[in-house]
N, C-alpha and C. Protein backbone atom coordinates (compact mmCIF):
# COMPACT_ATOMS: atom_id res chain seq x y z
N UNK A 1 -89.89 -38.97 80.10
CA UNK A 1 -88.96 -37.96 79.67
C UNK A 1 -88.38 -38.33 78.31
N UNK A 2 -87.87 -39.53 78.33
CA UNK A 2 -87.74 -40.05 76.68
C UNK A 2 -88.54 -39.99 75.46
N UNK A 3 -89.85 -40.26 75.63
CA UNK A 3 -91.05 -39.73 74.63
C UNK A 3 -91.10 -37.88 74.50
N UNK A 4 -90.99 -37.34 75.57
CA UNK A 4 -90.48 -35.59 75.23
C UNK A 4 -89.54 -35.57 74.16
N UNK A 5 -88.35 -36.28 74.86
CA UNK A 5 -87.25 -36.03 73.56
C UNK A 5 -87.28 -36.42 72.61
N UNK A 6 -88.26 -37.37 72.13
CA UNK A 6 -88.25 -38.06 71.35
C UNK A 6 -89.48 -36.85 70.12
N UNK A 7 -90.38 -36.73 70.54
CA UNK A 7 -90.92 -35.97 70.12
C UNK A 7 -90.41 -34.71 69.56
N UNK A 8 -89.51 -34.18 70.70
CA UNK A 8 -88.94 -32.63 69.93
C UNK A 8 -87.91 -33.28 68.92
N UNK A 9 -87.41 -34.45 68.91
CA UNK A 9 -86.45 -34.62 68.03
C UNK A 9 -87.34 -34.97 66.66
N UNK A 10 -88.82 -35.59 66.53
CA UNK A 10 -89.22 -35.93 65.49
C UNK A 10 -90.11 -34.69 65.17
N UNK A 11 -90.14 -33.55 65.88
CA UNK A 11 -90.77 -32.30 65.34
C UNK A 11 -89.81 -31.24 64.86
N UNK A 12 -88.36 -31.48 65.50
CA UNK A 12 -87.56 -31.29 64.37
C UNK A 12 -86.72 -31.46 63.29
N UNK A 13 -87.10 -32.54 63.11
CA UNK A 13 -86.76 -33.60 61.91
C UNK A 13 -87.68 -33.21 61.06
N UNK A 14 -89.31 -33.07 61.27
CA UNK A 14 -89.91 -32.28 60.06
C UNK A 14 -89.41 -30.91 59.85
N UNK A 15 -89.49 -29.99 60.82
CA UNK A 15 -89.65 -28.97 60.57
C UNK A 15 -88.10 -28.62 59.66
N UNK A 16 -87.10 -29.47 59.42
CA UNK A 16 -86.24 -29.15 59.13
C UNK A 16 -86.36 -29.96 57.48
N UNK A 17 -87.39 -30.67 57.38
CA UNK A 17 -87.23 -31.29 56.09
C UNK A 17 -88.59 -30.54 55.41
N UNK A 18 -89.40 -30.16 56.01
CA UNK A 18 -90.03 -28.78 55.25
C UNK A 18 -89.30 -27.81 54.86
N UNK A 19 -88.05 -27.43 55.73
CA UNK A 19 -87.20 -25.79 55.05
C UNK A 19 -87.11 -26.60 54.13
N UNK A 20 -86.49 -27.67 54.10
CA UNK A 20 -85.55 -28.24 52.96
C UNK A 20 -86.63 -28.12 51.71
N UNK A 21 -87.55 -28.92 51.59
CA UNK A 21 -88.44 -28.60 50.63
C UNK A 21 -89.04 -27.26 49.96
N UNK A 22 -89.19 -26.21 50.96
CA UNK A 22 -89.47 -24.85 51.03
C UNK A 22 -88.47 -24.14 49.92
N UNK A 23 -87.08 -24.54 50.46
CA UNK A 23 -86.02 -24.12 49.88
C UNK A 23 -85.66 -24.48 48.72
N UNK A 24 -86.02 -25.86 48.11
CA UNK A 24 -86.40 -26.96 46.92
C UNK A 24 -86.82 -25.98 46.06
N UNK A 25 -88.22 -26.03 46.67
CA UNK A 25 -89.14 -25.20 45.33
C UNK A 25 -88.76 -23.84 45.08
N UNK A 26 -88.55 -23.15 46.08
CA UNK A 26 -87.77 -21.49 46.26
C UNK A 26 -87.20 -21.60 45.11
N UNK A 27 -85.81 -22.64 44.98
CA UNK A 27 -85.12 -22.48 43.86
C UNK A 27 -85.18 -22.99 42.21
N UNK A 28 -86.32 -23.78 42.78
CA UNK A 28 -86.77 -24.37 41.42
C UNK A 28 -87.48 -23.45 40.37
N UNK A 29 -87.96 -22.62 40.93
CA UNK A 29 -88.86 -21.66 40.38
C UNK A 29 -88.28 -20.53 39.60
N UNK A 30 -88.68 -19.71 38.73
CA UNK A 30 -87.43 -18.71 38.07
C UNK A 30 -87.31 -17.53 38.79
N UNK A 31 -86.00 -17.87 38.45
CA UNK A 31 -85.81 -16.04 39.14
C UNK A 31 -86.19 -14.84 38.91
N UNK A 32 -86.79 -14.11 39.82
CA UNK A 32 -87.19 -12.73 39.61
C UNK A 32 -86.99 -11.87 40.37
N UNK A 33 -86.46 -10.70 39.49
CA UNK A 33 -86.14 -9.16 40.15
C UNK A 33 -87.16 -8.47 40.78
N UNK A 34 -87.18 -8.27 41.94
CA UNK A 34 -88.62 -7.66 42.65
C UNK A 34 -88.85 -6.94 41.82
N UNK A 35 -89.91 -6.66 41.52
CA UNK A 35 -90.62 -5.67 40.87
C UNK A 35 -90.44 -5.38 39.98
N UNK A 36 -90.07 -6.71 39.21
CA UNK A 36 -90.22 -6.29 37.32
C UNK A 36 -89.81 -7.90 36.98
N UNK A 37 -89.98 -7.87 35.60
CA UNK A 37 -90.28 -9.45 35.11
C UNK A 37 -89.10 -10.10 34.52
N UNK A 38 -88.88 -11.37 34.28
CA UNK A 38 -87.90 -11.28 33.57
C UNK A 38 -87.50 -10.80 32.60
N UNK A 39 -86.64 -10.64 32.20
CA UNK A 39 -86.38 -9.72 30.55
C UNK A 39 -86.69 -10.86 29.33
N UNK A 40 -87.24 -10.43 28.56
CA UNK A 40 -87.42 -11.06 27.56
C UNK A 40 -86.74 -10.51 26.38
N UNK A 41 -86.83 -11.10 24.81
CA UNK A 41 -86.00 -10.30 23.73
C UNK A 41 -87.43 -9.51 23.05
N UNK A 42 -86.89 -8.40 22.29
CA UNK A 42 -87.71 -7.83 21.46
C UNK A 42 -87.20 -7.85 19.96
N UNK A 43 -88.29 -8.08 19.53
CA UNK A 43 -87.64 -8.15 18.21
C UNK A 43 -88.03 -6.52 17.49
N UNK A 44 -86.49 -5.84 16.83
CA UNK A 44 -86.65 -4.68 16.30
C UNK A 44 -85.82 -4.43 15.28
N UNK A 45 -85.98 -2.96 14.30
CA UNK A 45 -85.05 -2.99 13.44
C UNK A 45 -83.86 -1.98 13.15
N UNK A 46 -82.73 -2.17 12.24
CA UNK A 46 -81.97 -1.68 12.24
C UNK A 46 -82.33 -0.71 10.83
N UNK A 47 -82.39 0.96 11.79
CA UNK A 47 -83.10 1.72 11.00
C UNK A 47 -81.91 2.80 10.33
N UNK A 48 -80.83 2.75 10.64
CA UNK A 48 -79.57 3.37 10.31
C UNK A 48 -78.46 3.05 11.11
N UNK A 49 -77.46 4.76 10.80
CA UNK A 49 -76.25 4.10 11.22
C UNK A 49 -75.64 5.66 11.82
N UNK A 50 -75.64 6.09 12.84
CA UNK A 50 -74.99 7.33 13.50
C UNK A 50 -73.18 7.48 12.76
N UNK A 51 -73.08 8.81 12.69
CA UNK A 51 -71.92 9.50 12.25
C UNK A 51 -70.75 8.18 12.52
N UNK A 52 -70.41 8.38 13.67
CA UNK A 52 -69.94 7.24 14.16
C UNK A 52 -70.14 5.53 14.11
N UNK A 53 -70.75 5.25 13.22
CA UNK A 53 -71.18 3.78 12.63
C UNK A 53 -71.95 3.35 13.95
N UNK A 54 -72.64 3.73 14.96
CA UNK A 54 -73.36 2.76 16.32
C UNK A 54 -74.91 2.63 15.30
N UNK A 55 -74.85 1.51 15.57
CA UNK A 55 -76.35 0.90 14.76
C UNK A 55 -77.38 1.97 15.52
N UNK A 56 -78.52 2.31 14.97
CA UNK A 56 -79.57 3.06 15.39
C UNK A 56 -81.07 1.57 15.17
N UNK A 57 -81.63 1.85 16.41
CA UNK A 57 -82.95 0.84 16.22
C UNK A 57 -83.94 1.18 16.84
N UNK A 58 -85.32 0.65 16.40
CA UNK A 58 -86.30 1.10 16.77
C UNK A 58 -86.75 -0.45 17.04
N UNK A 59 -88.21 -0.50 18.00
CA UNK A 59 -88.93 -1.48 18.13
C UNK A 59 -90.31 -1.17 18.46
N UNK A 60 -91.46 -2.06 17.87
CA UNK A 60 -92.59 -1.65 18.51
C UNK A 60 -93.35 -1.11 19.79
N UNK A 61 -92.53 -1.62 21.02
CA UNK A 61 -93.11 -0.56 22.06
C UNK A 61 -92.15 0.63 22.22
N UNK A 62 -91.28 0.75 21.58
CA UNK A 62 -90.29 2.14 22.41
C UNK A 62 -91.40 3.09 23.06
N UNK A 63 -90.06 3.67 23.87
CA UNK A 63 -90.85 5.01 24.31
C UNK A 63 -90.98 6.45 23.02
N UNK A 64 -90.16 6.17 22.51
CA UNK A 64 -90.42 6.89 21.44
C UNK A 64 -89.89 6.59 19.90
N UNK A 65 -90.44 7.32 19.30
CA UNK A 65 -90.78 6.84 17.25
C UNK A 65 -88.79 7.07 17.21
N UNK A 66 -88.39 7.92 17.74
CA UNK A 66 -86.86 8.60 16.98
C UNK A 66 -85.92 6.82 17.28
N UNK A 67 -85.40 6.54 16.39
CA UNK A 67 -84.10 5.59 16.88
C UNK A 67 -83.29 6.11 17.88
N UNK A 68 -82.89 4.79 18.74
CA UNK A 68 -81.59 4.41 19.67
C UNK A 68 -80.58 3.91 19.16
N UNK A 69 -79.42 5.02 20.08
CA UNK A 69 -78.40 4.45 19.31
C UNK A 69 -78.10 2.87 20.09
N UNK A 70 -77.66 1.75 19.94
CA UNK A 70 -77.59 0.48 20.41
C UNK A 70 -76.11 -0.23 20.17
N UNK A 71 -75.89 -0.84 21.54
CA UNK A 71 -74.59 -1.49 21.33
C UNK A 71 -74.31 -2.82 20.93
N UNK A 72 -73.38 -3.76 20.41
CA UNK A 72 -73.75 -4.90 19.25
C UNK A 72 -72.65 -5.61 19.84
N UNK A 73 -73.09 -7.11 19.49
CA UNK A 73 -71.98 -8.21 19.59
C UNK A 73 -71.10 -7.81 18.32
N UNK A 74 -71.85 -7.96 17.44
CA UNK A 74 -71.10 -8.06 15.64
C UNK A 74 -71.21 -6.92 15.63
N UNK A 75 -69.98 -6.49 14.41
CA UNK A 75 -70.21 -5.35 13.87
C UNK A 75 -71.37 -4.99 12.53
N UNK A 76 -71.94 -4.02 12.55
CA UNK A 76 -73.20 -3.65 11.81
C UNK A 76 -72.73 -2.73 10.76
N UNK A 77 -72.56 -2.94 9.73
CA UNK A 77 -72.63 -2.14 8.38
C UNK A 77 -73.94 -1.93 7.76
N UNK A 78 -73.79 -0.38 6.80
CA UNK A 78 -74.83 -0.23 5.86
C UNK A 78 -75.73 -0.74 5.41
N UNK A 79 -75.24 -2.60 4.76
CA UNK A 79 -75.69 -3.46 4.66
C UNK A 79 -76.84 -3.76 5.32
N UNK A 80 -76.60 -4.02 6.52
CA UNK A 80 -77.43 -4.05 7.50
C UNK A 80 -78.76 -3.53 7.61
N UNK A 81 -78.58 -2.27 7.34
CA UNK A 81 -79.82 -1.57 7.83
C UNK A 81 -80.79 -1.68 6.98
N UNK A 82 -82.05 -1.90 7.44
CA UNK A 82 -83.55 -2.52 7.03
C UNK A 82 -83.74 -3.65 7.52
N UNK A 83 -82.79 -4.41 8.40
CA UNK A 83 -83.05 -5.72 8.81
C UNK A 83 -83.81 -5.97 10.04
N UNK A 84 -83.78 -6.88 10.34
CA UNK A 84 -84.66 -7.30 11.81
C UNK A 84 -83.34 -7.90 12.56
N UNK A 85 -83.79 -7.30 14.15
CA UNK A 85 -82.84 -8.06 14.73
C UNK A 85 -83.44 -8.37 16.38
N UNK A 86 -82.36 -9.08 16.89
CA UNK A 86 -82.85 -9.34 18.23
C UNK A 86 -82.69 -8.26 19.34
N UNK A 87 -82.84 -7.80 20.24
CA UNK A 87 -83.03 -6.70 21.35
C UNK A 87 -82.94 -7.37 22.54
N UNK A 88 -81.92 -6.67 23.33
CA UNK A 88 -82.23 -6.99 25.04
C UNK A 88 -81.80 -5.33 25.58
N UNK A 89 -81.95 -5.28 26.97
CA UNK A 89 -81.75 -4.02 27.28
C UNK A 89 -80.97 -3.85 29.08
N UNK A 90 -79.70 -3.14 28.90
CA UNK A 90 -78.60 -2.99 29.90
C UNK A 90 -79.66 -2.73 30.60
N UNK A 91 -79.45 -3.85 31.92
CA UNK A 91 -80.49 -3.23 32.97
C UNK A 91 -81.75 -3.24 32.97
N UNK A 92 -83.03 -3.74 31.59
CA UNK A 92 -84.05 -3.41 31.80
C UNK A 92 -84.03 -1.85 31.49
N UNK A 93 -83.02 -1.38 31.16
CA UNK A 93 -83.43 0.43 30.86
C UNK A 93 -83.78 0.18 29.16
N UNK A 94 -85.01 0.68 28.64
CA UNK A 94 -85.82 0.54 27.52
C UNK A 94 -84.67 1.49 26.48
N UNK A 95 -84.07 2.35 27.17
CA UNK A 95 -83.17 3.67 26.34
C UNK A 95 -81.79 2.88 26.30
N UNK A 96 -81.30 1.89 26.46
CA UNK A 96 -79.98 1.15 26.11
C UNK A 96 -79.85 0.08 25.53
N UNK A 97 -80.71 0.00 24.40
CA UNK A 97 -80.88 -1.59 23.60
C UNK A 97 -79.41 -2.19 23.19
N UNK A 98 -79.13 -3.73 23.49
CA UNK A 98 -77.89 -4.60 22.82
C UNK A 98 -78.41 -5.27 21.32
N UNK A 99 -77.81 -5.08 20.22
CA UNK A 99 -78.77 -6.14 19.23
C UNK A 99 -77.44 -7.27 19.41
N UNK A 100 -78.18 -8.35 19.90
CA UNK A 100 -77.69 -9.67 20.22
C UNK A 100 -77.40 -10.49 18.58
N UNK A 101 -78.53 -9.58 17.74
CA UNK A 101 -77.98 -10.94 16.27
C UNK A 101 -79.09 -10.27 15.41
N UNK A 102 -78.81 -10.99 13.74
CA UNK A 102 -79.79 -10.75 13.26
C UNK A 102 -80.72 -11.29 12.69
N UNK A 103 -82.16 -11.26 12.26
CA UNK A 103 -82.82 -12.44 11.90
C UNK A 103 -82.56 -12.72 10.48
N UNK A 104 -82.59 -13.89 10.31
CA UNK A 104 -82.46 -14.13 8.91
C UNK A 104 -84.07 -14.10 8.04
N UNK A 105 -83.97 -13.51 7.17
CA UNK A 105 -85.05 -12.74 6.25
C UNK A 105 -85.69 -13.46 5.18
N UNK A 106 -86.12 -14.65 5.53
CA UNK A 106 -86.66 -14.88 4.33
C UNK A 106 -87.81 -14.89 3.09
N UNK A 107 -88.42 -13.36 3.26
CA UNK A 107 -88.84 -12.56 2.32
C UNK A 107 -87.72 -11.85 1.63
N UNK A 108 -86.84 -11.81 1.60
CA UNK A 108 -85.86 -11.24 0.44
C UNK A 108 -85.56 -11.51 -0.31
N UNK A 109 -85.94 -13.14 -0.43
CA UNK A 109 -85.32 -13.47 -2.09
C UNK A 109 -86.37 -13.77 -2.22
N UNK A 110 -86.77 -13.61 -4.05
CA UNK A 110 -88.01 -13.72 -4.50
C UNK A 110 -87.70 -14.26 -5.47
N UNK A 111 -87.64 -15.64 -6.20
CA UNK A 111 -87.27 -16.19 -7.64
C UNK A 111 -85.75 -16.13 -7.97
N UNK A 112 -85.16 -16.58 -6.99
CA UNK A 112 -83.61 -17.34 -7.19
C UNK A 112 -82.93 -15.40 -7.19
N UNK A 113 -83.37 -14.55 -6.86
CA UNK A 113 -82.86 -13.30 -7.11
C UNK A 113 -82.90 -12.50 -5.04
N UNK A 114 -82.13 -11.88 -5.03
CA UNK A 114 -81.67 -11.51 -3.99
C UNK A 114 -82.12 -10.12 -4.02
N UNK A 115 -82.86 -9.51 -3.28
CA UNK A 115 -83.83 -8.04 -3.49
C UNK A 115 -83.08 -7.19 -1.87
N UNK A 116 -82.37 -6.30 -2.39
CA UNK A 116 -81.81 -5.63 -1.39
C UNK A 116 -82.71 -4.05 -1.25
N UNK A 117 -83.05 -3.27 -0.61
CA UNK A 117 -83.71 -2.02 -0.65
C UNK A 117 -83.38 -1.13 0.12
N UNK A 118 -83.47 -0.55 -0.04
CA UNK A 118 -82.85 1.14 0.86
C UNK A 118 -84.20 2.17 1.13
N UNK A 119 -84.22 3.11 1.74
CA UNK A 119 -85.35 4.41 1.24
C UNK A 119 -84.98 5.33 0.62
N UNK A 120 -83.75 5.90 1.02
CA UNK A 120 -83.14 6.99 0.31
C UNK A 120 -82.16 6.76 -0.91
N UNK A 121 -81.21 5.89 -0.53
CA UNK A 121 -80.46 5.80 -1.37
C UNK A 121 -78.94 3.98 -1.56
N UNK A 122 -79.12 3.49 -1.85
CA UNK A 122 -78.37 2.02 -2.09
C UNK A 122 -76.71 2.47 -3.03
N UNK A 123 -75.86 2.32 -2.21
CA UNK A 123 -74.88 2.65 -2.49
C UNK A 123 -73.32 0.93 -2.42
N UNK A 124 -73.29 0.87 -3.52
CA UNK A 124 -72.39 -0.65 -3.74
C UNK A 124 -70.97 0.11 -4.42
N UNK A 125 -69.93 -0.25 -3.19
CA UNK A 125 -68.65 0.50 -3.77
C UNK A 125 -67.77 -0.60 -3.26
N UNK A 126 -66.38 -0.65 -4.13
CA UNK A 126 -65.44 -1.65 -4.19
C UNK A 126 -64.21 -0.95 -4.53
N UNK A 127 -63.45 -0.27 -3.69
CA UNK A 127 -62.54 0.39 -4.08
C UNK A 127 -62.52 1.57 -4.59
N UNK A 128 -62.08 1.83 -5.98
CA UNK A 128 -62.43 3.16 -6.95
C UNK A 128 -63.71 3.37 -7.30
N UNK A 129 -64.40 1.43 -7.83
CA UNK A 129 -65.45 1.43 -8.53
C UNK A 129 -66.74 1.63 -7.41
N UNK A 130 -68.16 2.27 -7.59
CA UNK A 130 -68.99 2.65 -7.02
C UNK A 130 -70.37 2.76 -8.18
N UNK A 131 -71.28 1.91 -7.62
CA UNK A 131 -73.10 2.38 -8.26
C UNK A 131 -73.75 2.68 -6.89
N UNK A 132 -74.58 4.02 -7.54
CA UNK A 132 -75.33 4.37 -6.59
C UNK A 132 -76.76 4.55 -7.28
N UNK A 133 -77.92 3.64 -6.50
CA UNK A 133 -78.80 3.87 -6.99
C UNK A 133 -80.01 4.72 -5.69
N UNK A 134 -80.76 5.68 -6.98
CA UNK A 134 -81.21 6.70 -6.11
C UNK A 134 -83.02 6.67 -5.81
N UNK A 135 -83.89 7.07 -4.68
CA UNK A 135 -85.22 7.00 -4.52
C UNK A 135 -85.96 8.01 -5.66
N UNK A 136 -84.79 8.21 -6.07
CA UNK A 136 -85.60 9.68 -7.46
C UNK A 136 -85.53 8.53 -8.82
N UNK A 137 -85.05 7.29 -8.45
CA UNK A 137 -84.73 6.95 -10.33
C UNK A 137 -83.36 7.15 -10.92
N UNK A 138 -82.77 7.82 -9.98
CA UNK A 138 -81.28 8.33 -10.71
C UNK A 138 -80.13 7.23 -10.51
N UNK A 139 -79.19 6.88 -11.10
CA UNK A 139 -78.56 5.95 -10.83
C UNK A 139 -77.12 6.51 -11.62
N UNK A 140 -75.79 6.21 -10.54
CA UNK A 140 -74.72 6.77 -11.23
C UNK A 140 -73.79 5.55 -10.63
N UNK A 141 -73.15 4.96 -12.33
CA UNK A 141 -72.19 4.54 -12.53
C UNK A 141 -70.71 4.96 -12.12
N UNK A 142 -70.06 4.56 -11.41
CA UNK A 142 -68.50 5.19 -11.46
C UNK A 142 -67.77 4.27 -11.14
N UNK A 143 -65.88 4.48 -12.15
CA UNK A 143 -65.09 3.58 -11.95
C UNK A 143 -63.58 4.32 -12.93
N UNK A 144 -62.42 3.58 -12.72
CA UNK A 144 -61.52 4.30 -14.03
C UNK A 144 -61.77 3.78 -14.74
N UNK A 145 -62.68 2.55 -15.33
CA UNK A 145 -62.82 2.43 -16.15
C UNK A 145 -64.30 1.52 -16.11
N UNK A 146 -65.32 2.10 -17.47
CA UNK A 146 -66.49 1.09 -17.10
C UNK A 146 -66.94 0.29 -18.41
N UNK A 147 -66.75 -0.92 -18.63
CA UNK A 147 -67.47 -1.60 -19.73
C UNK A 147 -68.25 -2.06 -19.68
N UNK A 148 -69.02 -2.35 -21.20
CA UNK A 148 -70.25 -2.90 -21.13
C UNK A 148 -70.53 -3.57 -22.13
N UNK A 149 -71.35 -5.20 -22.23
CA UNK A 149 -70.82 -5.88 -23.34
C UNK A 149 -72.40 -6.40 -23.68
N UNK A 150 -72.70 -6.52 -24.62
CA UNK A 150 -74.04 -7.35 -24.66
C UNK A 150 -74.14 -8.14 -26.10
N UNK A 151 -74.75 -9.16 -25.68
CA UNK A 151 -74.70 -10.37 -26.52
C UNK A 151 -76.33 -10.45 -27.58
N UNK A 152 -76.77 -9.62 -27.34
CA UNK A 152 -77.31 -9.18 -28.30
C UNK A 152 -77.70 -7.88 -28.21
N UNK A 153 -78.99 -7.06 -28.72
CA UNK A 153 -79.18 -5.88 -29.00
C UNK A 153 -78.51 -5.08 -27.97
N UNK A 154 -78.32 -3.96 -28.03
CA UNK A 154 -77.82 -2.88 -27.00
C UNK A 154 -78.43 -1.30 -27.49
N UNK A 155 -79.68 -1.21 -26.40
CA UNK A 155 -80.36 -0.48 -26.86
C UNK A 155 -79.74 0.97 -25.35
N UNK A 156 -79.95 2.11 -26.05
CA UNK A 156 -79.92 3.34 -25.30
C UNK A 156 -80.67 3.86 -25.35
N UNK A 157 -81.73 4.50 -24.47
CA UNK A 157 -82.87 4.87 -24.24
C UNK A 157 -82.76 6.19 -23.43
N UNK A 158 -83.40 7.04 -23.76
CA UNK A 158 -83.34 8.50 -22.84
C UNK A 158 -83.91 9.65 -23.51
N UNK A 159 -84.14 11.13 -22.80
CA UNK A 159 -84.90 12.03 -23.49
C UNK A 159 -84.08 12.12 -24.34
N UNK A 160 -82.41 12.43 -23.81
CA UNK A 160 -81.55 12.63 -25.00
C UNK A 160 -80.58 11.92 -24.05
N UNK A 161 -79.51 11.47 -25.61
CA UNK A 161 -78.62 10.78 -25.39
C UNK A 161 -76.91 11.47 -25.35
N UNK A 162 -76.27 12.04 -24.64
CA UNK A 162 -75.26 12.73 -24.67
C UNK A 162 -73.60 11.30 -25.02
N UNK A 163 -72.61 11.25 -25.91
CA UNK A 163 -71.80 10.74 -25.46
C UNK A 163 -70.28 12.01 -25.93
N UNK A 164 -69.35 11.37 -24.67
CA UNK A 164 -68.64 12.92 -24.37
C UNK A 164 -69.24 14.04 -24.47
């Protein structure tokens, strides 16, 4: 009768240090949401900026070409847009992108010079003073007051030259 007990006690001494192990690896392993993968980041870009300043972004698989509007750790200015940034999504829903950050770009500077670009239009304002440069070539100076000094020639060039 002692070898019985002895036995169920050493068959459950394994069977209880198998859960344990079972349960080991269970948790060692990564976690996953039935039926879908972990989330990973996407990398996408910041293609504008809605009425309301919410960054707009696109990324290579969307479900569709039009930008999302997307919600942000940092705040996203004008500046911003043309950049690359990081992507995750509330839930795994593809239609609620977070941009977590942005990548730093280093194709933008080209020869100690800092190359900023727009498509439509690049607009640098500081108060009163404002340049806006345009995808047509057009470019307008404004300020109460604008000087201009040059240390040698100072040439004016145009079909015609209007002053006042």
């Amino acid at each position: 009768m002692q070898s019985h007990k002895t036995q169920t006690d050493v068959t459950s001494a394994m069977l209880s240090s198998e859960s344990a192990s079972a349960s080991l690896e269970e948790h060692s392993r990564p976690m996953r949401r039935s039926g879908s993968q972990t989330p990973s980041a996407v990398i996408g870009s910041i293609v504008g900026l809605a009425a309301d300043g919410t960054p707009l972004v696109t990324w290579p698989d969307a479900l569709s070409h039009n930008p999302y509007p997307a919600l942000t750790q940092s705040p996203i200015d004008a500046g911003m847009v043309g950049r690359k940034c990081t992507l995750l999504f509330i839930g795994d829903n593809p239609v609620q992108p977070v941009i977590l950050g942005l990548l730093h770009d280093n194709q933008a500077q080209t020869n100690g010079y800092r190359i900023v670009q727009a498509e439509e239009a690049l607009i640098l304002q500081c108060g009163a003073a404002r340049i806006e440069l345009h995808d047509n070539g057009r470019i307008i100076l404004q300020g109460m007051q604008i000087d201009s000094q040059a240390y040698g020639p100072y040439r004016i060039k145009g079909a015609s030259v209007k002053v006042n």
